[in-house]
C-alpha atoms as a PDB file:
ATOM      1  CA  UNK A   1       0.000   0.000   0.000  1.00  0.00           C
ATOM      2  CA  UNK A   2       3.107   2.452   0.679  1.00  0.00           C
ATOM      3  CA  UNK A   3       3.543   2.406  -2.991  1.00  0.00           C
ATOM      4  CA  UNK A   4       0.579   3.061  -4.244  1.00  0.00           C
ATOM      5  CA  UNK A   5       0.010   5.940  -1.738  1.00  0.00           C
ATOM      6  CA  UNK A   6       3.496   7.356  -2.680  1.00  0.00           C
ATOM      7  CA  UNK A   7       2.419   7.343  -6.404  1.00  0.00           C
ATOM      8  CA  UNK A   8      -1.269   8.902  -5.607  1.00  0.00           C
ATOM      9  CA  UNK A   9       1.462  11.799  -3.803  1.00  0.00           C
ATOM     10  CA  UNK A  10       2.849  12.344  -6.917  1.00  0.00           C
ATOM     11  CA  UNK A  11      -0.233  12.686  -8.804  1.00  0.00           C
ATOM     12  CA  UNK A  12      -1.875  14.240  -6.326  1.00  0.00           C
ATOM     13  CA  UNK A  13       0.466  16.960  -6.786  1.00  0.00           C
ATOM     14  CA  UNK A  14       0.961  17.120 -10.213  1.00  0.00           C
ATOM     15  CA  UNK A  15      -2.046  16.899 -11.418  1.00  0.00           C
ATOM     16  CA  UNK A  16      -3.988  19.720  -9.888  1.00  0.00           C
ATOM     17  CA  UNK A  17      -1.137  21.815  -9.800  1.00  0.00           C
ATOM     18  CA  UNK A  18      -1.094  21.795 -13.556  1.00  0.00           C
ATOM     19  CA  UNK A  19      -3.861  23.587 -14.698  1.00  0.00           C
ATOM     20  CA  UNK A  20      -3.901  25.807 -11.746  1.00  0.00           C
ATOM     21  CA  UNK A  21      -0.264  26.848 -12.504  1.00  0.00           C
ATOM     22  CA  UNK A  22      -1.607  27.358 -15.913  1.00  0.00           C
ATOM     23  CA  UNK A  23      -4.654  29.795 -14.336  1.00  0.00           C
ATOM     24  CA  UNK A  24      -1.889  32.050 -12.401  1.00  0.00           C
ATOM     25  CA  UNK A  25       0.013  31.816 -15.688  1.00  0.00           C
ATOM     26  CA  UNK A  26      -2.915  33.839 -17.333  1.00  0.00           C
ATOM     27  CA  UNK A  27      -4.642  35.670 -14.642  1.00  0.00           C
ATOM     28  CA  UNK A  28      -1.660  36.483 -11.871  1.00  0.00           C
ATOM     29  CA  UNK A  29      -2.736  36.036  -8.600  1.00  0.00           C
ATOM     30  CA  UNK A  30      -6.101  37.679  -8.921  1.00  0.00           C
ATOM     31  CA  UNK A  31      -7.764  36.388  -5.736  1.00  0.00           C
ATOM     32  CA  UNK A  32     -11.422  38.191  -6.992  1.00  0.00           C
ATOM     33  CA  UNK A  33     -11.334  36.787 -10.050  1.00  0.00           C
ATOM     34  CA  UNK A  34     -10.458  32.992  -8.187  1.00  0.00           C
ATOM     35  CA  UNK A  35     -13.055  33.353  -6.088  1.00  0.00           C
ATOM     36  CA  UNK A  36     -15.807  34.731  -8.439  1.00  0.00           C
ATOM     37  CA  UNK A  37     -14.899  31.663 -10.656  1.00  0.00           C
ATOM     38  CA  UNK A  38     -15.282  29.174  -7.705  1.00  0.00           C
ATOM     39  CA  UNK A  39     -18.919  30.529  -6.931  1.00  0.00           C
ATOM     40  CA  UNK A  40     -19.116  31.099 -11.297  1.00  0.00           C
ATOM     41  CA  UNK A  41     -21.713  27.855 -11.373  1.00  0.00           C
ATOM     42  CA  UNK A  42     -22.873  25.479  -8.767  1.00  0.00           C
ATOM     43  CA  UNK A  43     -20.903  22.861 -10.018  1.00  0.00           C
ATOM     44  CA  UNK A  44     -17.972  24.418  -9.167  1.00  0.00           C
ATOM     45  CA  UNK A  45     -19.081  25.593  -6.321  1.00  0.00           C
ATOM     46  CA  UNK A  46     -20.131  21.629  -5.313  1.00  0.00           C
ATOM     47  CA  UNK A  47     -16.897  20.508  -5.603  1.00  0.00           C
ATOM     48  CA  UNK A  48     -15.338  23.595  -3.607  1.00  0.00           C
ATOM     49  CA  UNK A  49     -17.245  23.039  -0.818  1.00  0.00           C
ATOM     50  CA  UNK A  50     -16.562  19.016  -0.766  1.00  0.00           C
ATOM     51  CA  UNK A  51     -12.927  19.292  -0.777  1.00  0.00           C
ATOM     52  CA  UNK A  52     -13.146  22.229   1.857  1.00  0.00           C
ATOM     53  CA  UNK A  53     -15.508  19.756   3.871  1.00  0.00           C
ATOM     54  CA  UNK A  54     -13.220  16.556   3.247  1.00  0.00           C
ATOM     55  CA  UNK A  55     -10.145  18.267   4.145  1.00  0.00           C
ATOM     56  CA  UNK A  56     -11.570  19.407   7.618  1.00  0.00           C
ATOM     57  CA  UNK A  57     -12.736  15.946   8.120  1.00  0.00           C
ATOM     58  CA  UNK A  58      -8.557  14.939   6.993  1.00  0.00           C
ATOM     59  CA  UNK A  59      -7.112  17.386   9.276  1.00  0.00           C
ATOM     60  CA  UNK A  60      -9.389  16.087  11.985  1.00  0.00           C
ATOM     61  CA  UNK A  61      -9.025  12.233  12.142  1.00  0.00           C
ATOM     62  CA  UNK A  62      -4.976  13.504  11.494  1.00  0.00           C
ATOM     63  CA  UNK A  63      -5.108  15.530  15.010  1.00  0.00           C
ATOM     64  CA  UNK A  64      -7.530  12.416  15.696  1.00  0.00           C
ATOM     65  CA  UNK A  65      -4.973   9.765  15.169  1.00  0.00           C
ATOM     66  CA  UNK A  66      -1.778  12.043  16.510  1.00  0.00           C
ATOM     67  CA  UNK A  67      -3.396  11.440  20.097  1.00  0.00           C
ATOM     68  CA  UNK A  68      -4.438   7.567  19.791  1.00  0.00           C
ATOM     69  CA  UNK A  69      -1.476   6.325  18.484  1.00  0.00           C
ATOM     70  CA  UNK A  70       1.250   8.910  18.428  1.00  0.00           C
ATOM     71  CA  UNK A  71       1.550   9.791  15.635  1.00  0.00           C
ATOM     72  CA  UNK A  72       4.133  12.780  15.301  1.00  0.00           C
ATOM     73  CA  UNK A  73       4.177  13.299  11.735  1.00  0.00           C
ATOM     74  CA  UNK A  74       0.552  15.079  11.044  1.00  0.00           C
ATOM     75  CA  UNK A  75       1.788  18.230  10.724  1.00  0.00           C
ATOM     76  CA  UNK A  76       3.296  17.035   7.217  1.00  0.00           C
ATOM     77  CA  UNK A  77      -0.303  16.230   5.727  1.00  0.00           C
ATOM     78  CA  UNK A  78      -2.335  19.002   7.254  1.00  0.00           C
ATOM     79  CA  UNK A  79       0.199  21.433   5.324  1.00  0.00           C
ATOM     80  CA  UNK A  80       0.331  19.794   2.267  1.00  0.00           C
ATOM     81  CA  UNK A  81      -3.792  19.917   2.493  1.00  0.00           C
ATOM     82  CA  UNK A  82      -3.807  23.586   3.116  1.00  0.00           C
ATOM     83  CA  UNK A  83      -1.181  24.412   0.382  1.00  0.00           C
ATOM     84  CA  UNK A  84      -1.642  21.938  -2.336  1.00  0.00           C
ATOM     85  CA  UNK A  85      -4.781  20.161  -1.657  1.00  0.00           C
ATOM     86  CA  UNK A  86      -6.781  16.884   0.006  1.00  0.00           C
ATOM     87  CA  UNK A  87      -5.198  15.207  -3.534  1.00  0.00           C
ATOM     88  CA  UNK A  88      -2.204  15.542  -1.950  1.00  0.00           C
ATOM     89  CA  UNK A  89      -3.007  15.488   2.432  1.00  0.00           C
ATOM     90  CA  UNK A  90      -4.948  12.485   2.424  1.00  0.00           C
ATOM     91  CA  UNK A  91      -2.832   9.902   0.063  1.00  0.00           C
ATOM     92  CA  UNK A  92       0.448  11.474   2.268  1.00  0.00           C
ATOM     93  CA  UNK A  93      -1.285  11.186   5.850  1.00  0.00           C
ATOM     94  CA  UNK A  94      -2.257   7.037   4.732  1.00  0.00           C
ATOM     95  CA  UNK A  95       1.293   6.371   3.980  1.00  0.00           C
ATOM     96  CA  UNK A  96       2.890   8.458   7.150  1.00  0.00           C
ATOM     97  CA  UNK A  97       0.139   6.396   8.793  1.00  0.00           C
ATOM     98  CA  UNK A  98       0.582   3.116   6.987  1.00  0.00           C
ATOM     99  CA  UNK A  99       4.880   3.485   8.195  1.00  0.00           C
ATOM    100  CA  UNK A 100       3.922   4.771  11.525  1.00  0.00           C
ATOM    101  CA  UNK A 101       1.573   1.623  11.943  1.00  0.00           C
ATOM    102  CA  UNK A 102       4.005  -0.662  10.679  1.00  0.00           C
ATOM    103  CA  UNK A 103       6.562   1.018  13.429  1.00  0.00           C
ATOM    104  CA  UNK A 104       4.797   0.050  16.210  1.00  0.00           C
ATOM    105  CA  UNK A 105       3.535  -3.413  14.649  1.00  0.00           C
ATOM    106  CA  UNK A 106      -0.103  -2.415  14.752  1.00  0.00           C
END
């Protein structure tokens, strides 16, 4: 499973970085115009709102699981959701988790 949560990283990176990289490329940071084109249609706004709601669930079974079993490493997921994306938190906090588990033989 640490493999294939290394390589959903990787794509979970690249992949939405991509065309957002390309967005900045042609509109600069232009935080109005971001925001008027994630409440543009309610299909955009949809999927807005369920990664904003998914990573909050993320970043709270990570705080979650750093209590119950110790797990130091969280910080490294909740970042990488709140600067890249849940593409990127949740595939990195299973495979921290996965090697953490795997530490203490659970």
């Amino acid at each position: 499973m640490k493999t294939f949560y290394f390589i959903l990283c990787v794509l979970g990176t690249v992949l939405p970085l991509m065309p957002f990289i390309s967005w900045v490329e042609d509109n600069g940071l232009a935080l109005n115009l971001l925001i008027g084109e994630i409440v543009g249609s309610r299909i955009s706004l949809f999927a807005w709102l369920d990664l904003v709601i998914s990573s909050i669930a993320l970043i709270g079974f990570a705080l979650y699981e750093r209590r119950r079993i110790q797990m130091d490493s969280v910080f490294l997921p909740v970042l990488a959701t709140l600067t890249v994306g849940l593409s990127l938190g949740l595939p990195l906090f299973l495979l921290l988790r996965e090697r953490h588990l795997e530490k203490i033989n659970l």
